[in-house]
Protein backbone atom coordinates (compact mmCIF):
# COMPACT_ATOMS: atom_id res chain seq x y z
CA UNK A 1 -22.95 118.69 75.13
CA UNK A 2 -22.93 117.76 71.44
CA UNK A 3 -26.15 118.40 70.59
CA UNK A 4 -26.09 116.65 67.34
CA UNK A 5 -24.51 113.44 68.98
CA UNK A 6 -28.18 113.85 71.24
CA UNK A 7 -30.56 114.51 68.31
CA UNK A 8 -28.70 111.11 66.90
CA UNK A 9 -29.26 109.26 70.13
CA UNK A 10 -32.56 110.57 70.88
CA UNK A 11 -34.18 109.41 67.67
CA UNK A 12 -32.24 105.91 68.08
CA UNK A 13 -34.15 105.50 71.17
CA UNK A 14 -37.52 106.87 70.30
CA UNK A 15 -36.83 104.22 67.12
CA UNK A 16 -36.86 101.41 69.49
CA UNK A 17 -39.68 102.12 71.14
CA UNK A 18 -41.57 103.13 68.81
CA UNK A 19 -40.72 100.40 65.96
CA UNK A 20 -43.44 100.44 63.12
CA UNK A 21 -46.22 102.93 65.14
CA UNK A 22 -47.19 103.85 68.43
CA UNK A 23 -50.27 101.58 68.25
CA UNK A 24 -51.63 102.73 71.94
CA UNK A 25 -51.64 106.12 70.38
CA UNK A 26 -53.04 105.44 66.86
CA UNK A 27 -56.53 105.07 69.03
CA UNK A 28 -56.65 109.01 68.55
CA UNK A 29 -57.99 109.64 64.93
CA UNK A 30 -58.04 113.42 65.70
CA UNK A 31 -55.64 116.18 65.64
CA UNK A 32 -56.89 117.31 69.08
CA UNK A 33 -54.15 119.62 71.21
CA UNK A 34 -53.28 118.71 74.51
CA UNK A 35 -51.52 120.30 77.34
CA UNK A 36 -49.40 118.34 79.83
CA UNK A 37 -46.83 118.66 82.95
CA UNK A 38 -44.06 117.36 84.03
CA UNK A 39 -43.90 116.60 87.96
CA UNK A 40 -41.17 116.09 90.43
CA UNK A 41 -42.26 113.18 92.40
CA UNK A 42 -39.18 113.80 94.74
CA UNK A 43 -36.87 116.12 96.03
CA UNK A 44 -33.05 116.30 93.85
CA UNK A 45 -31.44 117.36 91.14
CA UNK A 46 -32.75 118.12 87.58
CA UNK A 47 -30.70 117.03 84.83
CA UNK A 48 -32.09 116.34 81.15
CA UNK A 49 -33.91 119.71 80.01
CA UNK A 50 -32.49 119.13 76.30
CA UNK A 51 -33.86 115.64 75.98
CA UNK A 52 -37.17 117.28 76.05
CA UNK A 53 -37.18 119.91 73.97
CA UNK A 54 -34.61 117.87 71.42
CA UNK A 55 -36.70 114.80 72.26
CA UNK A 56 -40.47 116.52 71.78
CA UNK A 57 -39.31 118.47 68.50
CA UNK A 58 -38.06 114.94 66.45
CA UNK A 59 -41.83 113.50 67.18
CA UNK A 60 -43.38 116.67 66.41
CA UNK A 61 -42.12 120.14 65.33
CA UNK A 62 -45.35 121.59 66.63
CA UNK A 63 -44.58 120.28 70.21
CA UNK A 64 -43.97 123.42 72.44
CA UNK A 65 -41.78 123.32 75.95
CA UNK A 66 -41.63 125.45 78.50
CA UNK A 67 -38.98 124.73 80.86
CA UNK A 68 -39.24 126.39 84.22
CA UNK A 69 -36.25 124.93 85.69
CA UNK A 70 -32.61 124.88 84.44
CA UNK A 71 -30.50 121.74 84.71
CA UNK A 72 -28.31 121.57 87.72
CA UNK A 73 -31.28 122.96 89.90
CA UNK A 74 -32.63 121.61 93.33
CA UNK A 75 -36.27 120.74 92.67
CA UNK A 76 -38.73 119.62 94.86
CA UNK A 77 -41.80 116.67 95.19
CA UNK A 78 -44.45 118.40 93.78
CA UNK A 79 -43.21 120.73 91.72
CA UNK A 80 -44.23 121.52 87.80
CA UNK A 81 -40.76 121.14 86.00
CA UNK A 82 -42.09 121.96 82.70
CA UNK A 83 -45.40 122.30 80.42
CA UNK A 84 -45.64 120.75 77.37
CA UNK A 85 -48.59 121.85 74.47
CA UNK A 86 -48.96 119.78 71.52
CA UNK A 87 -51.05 116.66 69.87
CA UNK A 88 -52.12 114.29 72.32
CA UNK A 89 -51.00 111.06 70.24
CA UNK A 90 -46.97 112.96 69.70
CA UNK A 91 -46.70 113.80 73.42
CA UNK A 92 -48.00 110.14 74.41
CA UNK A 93 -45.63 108.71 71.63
CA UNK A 94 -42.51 110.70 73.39
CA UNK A 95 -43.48 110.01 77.23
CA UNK A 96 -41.72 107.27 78.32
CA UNK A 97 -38.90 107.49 76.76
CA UNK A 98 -38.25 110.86 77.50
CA UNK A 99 -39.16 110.70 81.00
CA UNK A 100 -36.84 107.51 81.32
CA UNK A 101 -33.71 109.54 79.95
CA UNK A 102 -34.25 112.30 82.71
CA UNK A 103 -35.35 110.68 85.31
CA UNK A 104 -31.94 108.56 85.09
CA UNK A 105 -30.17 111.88 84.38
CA UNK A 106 -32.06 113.61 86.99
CA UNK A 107 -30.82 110.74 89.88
CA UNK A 108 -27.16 110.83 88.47
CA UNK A 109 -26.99 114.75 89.22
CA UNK A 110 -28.61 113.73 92.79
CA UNK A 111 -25.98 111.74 93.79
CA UNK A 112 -23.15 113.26 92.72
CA UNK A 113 -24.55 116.14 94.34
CA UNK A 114 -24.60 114.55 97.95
CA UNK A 115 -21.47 112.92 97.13
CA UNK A 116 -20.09 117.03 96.33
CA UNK A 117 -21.51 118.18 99.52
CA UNK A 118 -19.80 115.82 101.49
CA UNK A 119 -16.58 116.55 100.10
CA UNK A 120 -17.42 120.05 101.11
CA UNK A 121 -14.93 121.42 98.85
CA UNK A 122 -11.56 119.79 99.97
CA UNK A 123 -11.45 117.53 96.81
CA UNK A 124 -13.37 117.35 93.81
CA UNK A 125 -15.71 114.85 92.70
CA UNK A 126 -15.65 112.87 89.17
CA UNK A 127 -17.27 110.16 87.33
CA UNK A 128 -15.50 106.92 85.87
CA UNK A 129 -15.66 105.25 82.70
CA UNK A 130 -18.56 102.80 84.57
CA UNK A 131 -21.17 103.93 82.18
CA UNK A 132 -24.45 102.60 80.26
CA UNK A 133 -23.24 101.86 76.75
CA UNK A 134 -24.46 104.37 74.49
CA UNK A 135 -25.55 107.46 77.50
CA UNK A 136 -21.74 108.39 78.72
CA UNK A 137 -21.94 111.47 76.94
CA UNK A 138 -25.58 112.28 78.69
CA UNK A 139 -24.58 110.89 82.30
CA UNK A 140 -20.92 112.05 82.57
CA UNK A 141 -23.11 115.33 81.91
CA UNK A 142 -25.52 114.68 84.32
CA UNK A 143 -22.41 114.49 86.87
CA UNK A 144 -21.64 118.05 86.03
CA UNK A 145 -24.78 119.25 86.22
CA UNK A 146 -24.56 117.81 90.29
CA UNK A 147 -21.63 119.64 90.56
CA UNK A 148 -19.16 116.99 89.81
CA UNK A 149 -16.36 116.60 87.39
CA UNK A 150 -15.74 114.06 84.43
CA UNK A 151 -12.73 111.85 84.14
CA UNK A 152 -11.36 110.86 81.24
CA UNK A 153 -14.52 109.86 78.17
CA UNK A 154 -12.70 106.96 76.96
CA UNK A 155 -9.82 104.83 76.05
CA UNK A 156 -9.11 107.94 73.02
CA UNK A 157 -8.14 110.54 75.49
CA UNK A 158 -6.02 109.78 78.10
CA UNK A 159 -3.58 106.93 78.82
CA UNK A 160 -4.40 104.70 81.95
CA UNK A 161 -1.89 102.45 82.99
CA UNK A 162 -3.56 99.58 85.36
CA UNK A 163 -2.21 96.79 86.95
CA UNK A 164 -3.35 94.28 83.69
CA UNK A 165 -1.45 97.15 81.40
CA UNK A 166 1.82 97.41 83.84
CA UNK A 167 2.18 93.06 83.70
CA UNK A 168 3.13 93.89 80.27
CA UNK A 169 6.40 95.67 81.35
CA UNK A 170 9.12 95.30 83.26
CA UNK A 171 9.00 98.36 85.22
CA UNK A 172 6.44 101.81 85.41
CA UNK A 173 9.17 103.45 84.24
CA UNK A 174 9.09 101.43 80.83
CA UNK A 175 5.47 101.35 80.56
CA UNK A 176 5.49 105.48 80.84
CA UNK A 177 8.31 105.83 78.35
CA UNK A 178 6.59 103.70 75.68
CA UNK A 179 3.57 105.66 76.03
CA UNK A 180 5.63 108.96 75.55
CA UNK A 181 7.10 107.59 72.57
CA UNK A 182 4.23 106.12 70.63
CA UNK A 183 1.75 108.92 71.74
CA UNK A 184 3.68 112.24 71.75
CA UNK A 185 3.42 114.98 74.33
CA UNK A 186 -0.21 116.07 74.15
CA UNK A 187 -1.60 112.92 75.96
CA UNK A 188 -1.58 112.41 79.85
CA UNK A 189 -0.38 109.64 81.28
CA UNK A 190 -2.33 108.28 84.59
CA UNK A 191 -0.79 105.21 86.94
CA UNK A 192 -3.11 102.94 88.79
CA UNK A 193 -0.73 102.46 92.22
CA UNK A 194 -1.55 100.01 95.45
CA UNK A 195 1.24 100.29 97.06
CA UNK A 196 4.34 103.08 98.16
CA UNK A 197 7.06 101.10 96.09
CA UNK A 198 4.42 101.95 92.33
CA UNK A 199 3.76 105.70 94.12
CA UNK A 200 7.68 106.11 93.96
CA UNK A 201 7.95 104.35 90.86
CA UNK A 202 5.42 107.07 89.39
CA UNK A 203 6.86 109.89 90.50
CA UNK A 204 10.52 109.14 89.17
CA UNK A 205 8.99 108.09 85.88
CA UNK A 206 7.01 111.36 85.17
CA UNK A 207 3.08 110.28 85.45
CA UNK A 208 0.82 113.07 85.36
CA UNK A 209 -1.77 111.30 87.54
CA UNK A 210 -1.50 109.21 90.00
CA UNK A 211 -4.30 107.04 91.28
CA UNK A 212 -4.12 105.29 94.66
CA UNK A 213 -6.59 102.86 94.33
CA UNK A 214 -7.93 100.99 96.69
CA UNK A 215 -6.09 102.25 99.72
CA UNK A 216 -6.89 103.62 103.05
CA UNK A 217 -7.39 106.97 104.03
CA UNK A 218 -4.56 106.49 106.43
CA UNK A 219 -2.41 104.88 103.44
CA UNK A 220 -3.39 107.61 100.66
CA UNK A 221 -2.19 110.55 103.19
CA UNK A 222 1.55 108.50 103.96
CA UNK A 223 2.03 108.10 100.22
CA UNK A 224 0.52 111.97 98.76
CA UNK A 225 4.04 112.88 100.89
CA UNK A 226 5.82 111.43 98.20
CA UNK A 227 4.06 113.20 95.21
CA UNK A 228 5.38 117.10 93.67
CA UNK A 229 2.38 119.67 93.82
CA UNK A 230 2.69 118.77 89.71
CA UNK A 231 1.20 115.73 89.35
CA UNK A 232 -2.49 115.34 90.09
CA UNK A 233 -3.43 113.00 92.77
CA UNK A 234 -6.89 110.64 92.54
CA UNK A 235 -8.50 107.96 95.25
CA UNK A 236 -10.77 105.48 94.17
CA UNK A 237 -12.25 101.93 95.33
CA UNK A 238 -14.07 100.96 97.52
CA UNK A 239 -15.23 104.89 98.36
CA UNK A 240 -18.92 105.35 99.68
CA UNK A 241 -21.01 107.81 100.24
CA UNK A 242 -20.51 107.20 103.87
CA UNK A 243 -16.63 107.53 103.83
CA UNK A 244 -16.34 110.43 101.32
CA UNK A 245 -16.05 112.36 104.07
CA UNK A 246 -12.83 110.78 105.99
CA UNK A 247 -11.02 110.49 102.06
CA UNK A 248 -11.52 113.97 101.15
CA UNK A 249 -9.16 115.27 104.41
CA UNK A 250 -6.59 113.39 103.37
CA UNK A 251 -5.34 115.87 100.74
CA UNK A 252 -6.31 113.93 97.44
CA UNK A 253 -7.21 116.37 94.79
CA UNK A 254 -10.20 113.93 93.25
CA UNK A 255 -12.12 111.12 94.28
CA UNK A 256 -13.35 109.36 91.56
CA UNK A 257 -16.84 107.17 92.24
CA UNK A 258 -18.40 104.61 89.78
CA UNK A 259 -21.48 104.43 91.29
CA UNK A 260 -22.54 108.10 90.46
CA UNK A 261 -23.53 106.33 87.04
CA UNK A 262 -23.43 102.43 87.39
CA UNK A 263 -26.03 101.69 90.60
CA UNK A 264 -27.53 105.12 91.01
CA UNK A 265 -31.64 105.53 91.78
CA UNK A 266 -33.75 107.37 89.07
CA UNK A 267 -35.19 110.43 90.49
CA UNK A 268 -39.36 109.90 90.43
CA UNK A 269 -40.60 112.37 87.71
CA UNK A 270 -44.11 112.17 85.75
CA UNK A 271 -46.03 113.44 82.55
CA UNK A 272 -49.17 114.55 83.34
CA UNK A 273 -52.13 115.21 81.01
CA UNK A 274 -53.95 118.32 81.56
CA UNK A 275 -56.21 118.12 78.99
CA UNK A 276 -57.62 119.48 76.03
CA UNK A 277 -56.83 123.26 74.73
CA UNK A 278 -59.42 125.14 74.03
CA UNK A 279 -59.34 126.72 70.27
């Protein structure tokens, strides 16, 4: 993770919510230290240690974390995550936020966790581009830390060529050769395909990656005949939770799933306040 991309988007956030003053937490005049917990409030997968410590140390150097669990982790309801010793008005100031961030991160790595285990190794599991504006870089991390893998990060890396880019050509085989020529040999080349005739098309044309999108289990294992052990194969549309199962025996190398970051649940996780510690 860039960390200095998260110190950036950590204080943007604590900026909006904070605006001109914490006003709830201006009620305490004093300098008094506090100590407080974190909580599970549910069984998953922790994701989002650095947002705390990163997150805690922009509102207030003197802020100490102690993390007893790593990202990636199972944790369970009821357990103390991490403890947190500081000023009570700082660590009131930083809550919500904070606890927002990971909880999100925290049901992203849940997911894509389940999703992983129902794969049970036969094909790998990866995020989309189907992100919040402004958290890909924390939630295509949160995949990871579930056990998943990340697609491509944006439009800047790799070349996708969907059905709305191939209209623009007469042929895959044109679209793929442009590409080479404009964007040398360091850049992959992807093609969205729906149906046999595109998977053939790919495969003469050179594509790196070939998605079968939208297709049937029954469909994708027909067509991965026609694809060399060279070019990656990918399924996605349409694939649940509930038929991850039947799509990762049909010999695809990745299934890619938008919902690990567009409709997942926040995991339940709390700040408790301990109270005060003694000089």
């Amino acid at each position: 993770m860039n960390h200095l991309l998260l110190k950036k988007q950590l204080q943007e956030f604590l900026i909006e919510d904070i605006g001109t003053g914490d006003l709830s937490a201006a009620l305490f005049e004093d300098e008094t230290e506090i100590s407080a917990s974190i909580i599970a409030k549910e069984n998953g997968i922790f994701a989002g240690s650095q947002v705390l410590t990163f997150g805690y140390e922009l509102i207030d150097s003197n802020i100490k974390s102690k993390l007893y669990i790593k990202d990636g982790e199972y944790i369970e309801r009821g357990m103390i995550l991490a403890e947190i010793r500081g000023r009570r008005k700082s660590i009131l100031t930083g809550e919500r936020v904070l606890l927002n961030l990971m909880q999100r991160l925290s049901g992203i790595a849940t997911v894509t966790s389940q999703a992983v285990s129902l794969a049970n190794g036969r094909t790998r599991i990866c995020d989309t581009r189907k992100t919040t504006p402004g958290l890909r870089m924390l939630e295509k991390y949160a995949v990871r830390c579930g056990g998943g893998y990340n697609h491509r990060f944006g439009l800047y890396d790799t070349v996708m060529l969907k059905d709305n880019h191939l209209a623009g050509f007469t042929s895959i085989q044109e679209a793929i050769d442009t590409a080479r020529e404009k964007l040398g040999h360091t850049i992959k080349i992807e093609v969205e395909t729906e149906t046999e005739k595109q998977v053939l098309e790919a495969v003469s044309a050179g594509a790196d990656i070939i998605m079968f999108d939208n297709c049937t289990p029954e469909e994708i294992t027909q067509r991965l005949k026609h694809v060399p052990q060279g070019i990656v194969t990918e399924a996605s549309g349409g694939i649940t939770l509930e038929s991850i199962d039947v799509y990762s025996r049909t010999g695809v190398q990745y299934i890619s799933l938008g919902f690990l970051t567009h409709s997942n649940k926040a995991l339940d996780i709390s700040l408790n306040v301990k109270g005060a510690v003694k000089a």
